[in-house]
Protein backbone atom coordinates (compact mmCIF):
# COMPACT_ATOMS: atom_id res chain seq x y z
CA UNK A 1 82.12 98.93 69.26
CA UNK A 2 80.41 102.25 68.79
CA UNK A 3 77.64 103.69 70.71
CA UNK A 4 75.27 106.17 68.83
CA UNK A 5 73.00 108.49 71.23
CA UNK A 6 74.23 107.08 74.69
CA UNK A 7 76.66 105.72 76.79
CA UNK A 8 77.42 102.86 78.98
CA UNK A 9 79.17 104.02 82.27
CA UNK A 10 81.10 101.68 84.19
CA UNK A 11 80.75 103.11 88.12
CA UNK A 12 82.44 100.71 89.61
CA UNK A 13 85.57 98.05 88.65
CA UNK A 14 87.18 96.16 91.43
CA UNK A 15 90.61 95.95 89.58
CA UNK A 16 90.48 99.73 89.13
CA UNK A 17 89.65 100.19 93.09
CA UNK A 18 93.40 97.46 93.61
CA UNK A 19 94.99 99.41 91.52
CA UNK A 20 94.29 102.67 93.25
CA UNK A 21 94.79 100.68 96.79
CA UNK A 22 91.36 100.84 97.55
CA UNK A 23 89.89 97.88 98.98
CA UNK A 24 86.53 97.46 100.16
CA UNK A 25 83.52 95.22 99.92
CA UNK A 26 80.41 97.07 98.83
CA UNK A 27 77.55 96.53 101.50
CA UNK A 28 75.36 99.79 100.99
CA UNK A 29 74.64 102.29 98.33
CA UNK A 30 72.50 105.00 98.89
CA UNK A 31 70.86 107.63 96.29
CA UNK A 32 69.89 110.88 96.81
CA UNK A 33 67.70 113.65 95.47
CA UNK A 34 67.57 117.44 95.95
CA UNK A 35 65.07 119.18 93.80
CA UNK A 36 66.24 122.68 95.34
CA UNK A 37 69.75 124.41 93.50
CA UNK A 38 72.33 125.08 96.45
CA UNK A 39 71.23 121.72 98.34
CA UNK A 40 73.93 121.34 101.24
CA UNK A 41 74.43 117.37 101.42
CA UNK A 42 75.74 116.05 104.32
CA UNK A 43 79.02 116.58 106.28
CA UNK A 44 80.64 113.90 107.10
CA UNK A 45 83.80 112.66 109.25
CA UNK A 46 84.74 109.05 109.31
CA UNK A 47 87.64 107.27 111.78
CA UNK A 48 89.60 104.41 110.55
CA UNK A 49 87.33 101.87 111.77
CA UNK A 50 84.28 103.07 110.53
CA UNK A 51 85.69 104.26 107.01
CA UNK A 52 83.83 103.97 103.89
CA UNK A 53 84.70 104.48 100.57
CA UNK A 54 82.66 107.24 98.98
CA UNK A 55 81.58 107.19 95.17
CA UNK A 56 79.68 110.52 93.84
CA UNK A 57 78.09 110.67 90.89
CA UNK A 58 76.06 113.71 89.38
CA UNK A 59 74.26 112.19 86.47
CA UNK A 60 71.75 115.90 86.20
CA UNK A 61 72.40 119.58 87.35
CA UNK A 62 75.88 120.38 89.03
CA UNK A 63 77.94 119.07 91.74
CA UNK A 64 80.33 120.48 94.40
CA UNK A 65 82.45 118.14 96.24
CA UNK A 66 84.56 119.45 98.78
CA UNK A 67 86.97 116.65 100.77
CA UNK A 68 89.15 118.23 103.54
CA UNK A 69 91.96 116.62 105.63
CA UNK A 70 91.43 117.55 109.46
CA UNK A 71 93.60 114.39 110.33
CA UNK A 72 96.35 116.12 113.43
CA UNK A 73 99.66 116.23 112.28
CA UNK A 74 99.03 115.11 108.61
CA UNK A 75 101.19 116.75 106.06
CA UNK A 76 98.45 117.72 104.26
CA UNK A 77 95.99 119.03 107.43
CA UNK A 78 93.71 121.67 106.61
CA UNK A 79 94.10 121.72 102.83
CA UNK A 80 91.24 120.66 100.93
């Protein structure tokens, strides 16, 4: 099928989240705004218990997404 002038964006596929061994039930979404270039949104640490599986999505402007491992003793602490 071809598209002209658009596109049709498929955000989220369960079998895609199995295949990449993550499994969660969706109970929230959230959307947010900045109107302001340079916009720091939110820091945020999670523990095992409370983890959530995070989805960003830019669809205007420019994003910068930076995820960093502070986890003790992880092979990969401290990289980003």
């Amino acid at each position: 099928m071809r598209t002209i002038g658009g596109f049709l964006p498929d955000p989220f596929c369960i079998q895609e989240f199995e295949e990449l061994d993550l499994h969660s039930e969706f109970v929230q979404q959230n959307l947010s705004f900045n109107r302001h270039e340079g916009t720091l949104k939110g820091l945020h640490f999670q523990k095992a218990v409370a983890a959530e599986i995070k989805i960003m999505r830019c669809i205007a402007g420019r994003m910068y997404d930076v995820v960093i491992d502070i986890r003790k003793g992880s092979p990969t602490e401290g990289q980003n």
